[in-house]
C-alpha atoms as a PDB file:
ATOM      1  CA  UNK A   1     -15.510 -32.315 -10.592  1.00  0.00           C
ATOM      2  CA  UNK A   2     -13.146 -29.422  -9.677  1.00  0.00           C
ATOM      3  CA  UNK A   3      -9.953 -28.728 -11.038  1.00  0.00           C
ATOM      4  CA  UNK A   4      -7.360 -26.819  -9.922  1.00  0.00           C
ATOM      5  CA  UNK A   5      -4.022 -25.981 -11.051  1.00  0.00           C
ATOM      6  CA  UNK A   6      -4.723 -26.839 -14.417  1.00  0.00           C
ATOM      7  CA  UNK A   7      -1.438 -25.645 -16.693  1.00  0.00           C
ATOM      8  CA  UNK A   8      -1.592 -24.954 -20.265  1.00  0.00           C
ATOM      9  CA  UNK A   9       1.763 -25.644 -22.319  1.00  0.00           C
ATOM     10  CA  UNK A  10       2.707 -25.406 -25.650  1.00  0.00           C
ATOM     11  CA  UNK A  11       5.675 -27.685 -26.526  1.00  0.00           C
ATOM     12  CA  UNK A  12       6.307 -31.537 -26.859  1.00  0.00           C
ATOM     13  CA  UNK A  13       7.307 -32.265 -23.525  1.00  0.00           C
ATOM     14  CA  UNK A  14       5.230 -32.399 -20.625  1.00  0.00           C
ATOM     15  CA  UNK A  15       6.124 -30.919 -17.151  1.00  0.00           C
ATOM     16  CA  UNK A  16       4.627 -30.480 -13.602  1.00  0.00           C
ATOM     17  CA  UNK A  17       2.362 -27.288 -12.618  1.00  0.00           C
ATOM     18  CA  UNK A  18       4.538 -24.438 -11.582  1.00  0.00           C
ATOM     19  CA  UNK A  19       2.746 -21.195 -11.039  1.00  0.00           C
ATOM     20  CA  UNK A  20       3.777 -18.729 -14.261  1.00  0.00           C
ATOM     21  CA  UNK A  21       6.993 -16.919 -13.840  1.00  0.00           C
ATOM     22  CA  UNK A  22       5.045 -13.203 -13.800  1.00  0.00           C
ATOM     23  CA  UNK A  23       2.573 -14.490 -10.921  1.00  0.00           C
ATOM     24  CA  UNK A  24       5.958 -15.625  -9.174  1.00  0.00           C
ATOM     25  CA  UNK A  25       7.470 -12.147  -9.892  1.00  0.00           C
ATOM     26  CA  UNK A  26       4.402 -10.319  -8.995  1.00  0.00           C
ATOM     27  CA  UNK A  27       4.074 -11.858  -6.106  1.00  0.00           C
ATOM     28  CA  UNK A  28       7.678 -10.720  -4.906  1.00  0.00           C
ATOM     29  CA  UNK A  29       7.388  -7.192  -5.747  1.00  0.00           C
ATOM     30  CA  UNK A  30       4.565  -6.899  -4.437  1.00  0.00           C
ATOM     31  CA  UNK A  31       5.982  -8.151  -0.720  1.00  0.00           C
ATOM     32  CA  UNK A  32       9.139  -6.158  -1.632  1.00  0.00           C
ATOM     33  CA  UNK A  33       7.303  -2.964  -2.351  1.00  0.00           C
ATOM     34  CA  UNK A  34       5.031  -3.334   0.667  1.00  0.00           C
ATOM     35  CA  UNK A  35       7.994  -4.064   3.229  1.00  0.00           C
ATOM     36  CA  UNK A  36       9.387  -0.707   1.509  1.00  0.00           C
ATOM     37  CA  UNK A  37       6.552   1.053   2.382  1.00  0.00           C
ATOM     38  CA  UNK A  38       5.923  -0.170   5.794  1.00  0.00           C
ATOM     39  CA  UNK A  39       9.418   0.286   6.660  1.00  0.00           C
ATOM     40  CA  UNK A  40       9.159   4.259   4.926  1.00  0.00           C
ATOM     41  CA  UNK A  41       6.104   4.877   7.153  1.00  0.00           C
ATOM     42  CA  UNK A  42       8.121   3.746  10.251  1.00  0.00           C
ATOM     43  CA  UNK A  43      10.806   6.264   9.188  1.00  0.00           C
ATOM     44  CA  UNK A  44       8.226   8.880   8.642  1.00  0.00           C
ATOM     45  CA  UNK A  45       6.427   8.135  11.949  1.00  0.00           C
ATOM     46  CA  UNK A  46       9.906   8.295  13.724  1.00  0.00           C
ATOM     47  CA  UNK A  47      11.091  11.324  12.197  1.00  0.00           C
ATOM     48  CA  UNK A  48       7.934  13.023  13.252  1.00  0.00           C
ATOM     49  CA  UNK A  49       8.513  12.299  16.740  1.00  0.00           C
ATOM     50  CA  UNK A  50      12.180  13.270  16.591  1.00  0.00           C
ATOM     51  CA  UNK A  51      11.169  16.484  15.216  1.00  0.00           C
ATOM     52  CA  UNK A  52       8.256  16.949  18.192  1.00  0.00           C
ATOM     53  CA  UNK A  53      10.761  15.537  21.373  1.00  0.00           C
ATOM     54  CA  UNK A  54      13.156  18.307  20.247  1.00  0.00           C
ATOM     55  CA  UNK A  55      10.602  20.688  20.450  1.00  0.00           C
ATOM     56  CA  UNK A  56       9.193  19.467  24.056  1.00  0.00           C
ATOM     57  CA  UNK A  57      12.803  19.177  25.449  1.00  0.00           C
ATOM     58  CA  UNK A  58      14.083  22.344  24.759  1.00  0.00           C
ATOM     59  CA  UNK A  59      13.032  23.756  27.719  1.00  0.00           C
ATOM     60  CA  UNK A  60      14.116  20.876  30.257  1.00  0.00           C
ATOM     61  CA  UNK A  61      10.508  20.296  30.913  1.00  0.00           C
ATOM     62  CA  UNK A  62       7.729  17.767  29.974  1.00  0.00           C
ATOM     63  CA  UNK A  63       4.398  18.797  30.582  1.00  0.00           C
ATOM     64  CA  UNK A  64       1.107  16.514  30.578  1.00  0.00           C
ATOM     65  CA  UNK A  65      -0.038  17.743  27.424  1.00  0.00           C
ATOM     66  CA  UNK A  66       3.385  17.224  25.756  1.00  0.00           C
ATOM     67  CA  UNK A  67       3.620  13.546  27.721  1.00  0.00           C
ATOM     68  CA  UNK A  68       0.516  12.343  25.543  1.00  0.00           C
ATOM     69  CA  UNK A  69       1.943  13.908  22.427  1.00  0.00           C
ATOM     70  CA  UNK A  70       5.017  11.862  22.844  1.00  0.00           C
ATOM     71  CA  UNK A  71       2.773   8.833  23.595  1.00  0.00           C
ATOM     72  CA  UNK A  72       0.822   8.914  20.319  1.00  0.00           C
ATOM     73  CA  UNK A  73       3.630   9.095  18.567  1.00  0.00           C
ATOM     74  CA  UNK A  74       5.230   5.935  20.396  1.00  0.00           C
ATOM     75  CA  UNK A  75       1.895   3.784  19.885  1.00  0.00           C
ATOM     76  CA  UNK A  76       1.775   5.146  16.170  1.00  0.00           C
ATOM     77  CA  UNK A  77       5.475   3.849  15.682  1.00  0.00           C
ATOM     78  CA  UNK A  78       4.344   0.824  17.434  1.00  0.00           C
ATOM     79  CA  UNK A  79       1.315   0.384  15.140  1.00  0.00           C
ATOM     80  CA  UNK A  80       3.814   1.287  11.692  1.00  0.00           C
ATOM     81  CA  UNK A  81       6.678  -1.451  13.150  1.00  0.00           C
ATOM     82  CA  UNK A  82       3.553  -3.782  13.482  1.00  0.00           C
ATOM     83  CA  UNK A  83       2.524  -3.675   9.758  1.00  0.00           C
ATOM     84  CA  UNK A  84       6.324  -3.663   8.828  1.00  0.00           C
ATOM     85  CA  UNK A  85       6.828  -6.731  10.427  1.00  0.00           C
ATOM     86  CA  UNK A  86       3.735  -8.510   8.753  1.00  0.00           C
ATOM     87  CA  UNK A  87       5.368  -7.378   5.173  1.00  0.00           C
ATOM     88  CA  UNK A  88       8.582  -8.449   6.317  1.00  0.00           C
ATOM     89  CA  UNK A  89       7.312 -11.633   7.239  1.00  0.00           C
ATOM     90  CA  UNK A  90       6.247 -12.123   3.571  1.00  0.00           C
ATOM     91  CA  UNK A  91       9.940 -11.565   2.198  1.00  0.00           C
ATOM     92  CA  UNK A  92      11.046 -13.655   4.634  1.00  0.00           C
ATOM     93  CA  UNK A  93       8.839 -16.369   4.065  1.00  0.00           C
ATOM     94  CA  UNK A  94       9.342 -16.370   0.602  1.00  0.00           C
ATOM     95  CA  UNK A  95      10.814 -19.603  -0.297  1.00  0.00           C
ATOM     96  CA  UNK A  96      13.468 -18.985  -3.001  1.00  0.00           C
ATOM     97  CA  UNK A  97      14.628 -16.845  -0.343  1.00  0.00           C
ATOM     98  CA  UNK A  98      17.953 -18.374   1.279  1.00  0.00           C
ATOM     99  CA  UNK A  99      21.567 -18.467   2.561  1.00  0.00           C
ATOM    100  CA  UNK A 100      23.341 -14.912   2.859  1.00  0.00           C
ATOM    101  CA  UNK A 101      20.515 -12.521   2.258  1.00  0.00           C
ATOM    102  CA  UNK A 102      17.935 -14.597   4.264  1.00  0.00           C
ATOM    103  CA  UNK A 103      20.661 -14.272   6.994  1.00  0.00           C
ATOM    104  CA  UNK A 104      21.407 -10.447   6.998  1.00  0.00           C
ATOM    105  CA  UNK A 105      17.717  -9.772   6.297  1.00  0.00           C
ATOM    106  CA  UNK A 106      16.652 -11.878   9.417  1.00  0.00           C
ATOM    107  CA  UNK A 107      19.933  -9.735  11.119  1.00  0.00           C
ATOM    108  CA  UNK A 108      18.490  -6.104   9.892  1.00  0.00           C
ATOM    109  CA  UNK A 109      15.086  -7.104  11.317  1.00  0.00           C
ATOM    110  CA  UNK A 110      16.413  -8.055  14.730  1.00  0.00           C
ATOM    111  CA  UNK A 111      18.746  -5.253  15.062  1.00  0.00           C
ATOM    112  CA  UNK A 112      16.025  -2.659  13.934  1.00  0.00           C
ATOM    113  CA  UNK A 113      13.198  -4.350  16.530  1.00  0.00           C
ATOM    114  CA  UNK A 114      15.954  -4.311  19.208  1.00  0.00           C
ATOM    115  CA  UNK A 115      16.867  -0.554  18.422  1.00  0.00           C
ATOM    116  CA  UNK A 116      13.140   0.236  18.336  1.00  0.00           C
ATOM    117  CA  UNK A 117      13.012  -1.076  21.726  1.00  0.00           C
ATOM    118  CA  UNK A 118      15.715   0.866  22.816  1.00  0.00           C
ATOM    119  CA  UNK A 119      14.482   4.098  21.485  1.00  0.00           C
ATOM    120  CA  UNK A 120      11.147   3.681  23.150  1.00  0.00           C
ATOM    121  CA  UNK A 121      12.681   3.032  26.707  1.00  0.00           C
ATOM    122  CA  UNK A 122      15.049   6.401  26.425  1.00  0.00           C
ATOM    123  CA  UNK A 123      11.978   8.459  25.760  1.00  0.00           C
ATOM    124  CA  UNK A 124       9.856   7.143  28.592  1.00  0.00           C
ATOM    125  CA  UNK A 125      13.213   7.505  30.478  1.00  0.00           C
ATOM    126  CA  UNK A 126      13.471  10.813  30.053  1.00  0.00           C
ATOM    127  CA  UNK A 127      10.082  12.189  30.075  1.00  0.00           C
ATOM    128  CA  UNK A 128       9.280   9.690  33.616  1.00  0.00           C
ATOM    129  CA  UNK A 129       9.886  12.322  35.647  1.00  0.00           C
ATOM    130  CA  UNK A 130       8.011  15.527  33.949  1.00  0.00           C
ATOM    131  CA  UNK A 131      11.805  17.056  32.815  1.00  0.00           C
ATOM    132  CA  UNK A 132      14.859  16.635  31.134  1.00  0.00           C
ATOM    133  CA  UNK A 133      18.486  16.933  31.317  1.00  0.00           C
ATOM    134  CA  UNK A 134      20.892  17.345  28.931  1.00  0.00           C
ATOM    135  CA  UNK A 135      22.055  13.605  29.355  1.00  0.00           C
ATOM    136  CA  UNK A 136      18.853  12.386  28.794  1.00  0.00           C
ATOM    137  CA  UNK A 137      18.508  14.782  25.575  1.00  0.00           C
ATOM    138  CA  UNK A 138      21.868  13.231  24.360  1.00  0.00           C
ATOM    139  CA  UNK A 139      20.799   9.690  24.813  1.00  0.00           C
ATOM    140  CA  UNK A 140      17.579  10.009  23.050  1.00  0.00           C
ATOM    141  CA  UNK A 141      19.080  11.743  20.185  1.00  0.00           C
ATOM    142  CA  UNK A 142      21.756   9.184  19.877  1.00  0.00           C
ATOM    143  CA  UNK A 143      18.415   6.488  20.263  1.00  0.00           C
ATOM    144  CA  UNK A 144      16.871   8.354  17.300  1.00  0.00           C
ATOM    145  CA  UNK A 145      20.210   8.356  15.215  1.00  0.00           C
ATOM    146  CA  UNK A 146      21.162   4.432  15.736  1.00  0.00           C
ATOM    147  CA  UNK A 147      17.450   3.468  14.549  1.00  0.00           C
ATOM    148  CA  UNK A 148      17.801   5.780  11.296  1.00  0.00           C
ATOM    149  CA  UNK A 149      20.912   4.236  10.608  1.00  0.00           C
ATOM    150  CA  UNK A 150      19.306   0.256  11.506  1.00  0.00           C
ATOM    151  CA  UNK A 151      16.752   1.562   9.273  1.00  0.00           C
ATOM    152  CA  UNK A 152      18.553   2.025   6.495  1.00  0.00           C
ATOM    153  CA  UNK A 153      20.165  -1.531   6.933  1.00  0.00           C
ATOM    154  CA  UNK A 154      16.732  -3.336   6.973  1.00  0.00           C
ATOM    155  CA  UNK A 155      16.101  -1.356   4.076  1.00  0.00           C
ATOM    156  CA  UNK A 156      19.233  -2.662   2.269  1.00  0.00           C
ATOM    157  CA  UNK A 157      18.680  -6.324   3.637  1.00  0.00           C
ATOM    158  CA  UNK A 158      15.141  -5.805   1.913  1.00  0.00           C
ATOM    159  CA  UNK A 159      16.545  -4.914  -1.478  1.00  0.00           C
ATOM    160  CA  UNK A 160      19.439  -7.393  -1.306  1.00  0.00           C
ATOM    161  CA  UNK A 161      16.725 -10.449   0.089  1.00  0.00           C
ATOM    162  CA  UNK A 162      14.467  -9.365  -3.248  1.00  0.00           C
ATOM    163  CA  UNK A 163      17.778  -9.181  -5.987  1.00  0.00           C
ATOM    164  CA  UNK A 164      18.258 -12.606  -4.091  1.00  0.00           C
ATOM    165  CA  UNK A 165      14.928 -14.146  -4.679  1.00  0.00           C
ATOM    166  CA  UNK A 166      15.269 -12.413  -8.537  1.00  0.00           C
ATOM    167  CA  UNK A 167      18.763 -14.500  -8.833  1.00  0.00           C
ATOM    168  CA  UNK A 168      17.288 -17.698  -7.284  1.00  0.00           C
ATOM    169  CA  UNK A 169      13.941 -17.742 -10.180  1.00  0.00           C
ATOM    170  CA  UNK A 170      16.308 -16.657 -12.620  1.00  0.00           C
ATOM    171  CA  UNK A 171      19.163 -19.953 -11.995  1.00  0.00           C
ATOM    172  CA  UNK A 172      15.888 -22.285 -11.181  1.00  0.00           C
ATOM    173  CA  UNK A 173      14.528 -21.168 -14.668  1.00  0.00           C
ATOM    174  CA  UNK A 174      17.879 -21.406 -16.830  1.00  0.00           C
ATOM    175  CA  UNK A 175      18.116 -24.838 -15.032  1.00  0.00           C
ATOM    176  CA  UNK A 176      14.888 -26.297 -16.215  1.00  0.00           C
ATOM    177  CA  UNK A 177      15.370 -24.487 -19.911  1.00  0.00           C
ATOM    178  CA  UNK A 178      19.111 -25.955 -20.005  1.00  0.00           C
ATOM    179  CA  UNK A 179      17.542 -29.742 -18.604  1.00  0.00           C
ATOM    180  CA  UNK A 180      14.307 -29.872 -21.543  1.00  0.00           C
ATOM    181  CA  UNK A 181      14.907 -32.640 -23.598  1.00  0.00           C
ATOM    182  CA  UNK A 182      13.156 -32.433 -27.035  1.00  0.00           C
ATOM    183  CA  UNK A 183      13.248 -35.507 -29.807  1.00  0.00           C
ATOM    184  CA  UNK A 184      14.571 -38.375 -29.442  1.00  0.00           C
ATOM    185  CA  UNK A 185      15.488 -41.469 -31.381  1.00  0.00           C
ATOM    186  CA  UNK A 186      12.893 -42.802 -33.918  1.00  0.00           C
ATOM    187  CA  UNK A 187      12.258 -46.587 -32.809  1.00  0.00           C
ATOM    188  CA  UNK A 188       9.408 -46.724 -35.712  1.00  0.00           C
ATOM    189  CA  UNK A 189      11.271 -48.612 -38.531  1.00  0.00           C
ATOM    190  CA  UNK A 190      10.255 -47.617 -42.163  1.00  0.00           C
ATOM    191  CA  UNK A 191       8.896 -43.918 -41.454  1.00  0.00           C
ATOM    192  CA  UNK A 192      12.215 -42.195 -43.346  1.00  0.00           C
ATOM    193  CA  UNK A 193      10.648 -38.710 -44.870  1.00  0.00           C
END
């Protein structure tokens, strides 16, 4: 035989298997926390090459050597968006996860994703042609400061999607404590204490 799901309850009234509450809320800080840390190491990794493209375009030009810095840093952003996504994709999945916060959180990620996007193509812009000009300094700056601040949204979204996912357990639990129904009517005649 196997058994599985097996659910030990102390009470008089039976009830379905539900995983325990601290598995459930283990389980969601645990995806929260690692969405929060992939989405930290993107901002680290970005920051990093902010700091670095300042450096290389301060003097207009972009040399070979300073081409395949920039490019490490762009596939190691890549590679930290990549593992972001997979912890998103645990938030988002989660399903007590719904309406307003599932929403903005899907919104955050799609605006962040896009921005990434964005901020890759300005940098390969302006480094295409071995120099820079001030425009194209401007534009990747501005790049680098709309993801920071689309970062800090999908960081929000995350927090708001978990304090939604805490609400959601905590109604579904009140629910089920409000809806026990313990005793009932004696139908056994002559069993009076």
């Amino acid at each position: 035989y196997t058994f599985s799901k097996i659910k030990i309850e102390k009470g008089n009234k039976a009830t379905d298997w539900t995983p325990a509450p601290e598995d459930v809320q283990a389980e969601i800080d645990t995806a929260k926390q690692e969405a929060l840390n992939a989405a930290n190491n993107v901002q680290t990794n970005v920051n990093n090459l902010n700091t670095y493209v300042d450096g290389a375009f301060k003097d207009g030009v972009i040399d070979a050597a300073e081409a395949k810095a920039i490019e490490k840093y762009l596939n190691t952003i890549n590679e930290t968006m990549a593992k972001a996504e997979a912890s998103y994709n645990k938030v988002y999945a989660n399903t007590y996860l719904e309406g307003a916060a599932k929403t903005a959180l899907l919104n955050a990620k799609i605006n962040l994703w896009g921005q990434r996007d964005t901020l890759l193509t300005t940098i390969n812009n302006a480094i295409a042609d071995g120099k820079t000009t001030v425009a194209e300094k401007n534009a990747v700056d501005s790049a680098f400061n709309t993801f920071n601040s689309l970062m800090s949204a999908f960081q929000s979204a995350l927090e708001e999607a978990n304090k939604a996912i805490q609400a959601k357990l905590d109604s579904l639990s009140t629910e089920k404590v409000n809806n026990v129904k313990v005793g009932g009517r004696n139908l056994l005649l002559g069993t009076k204490g």
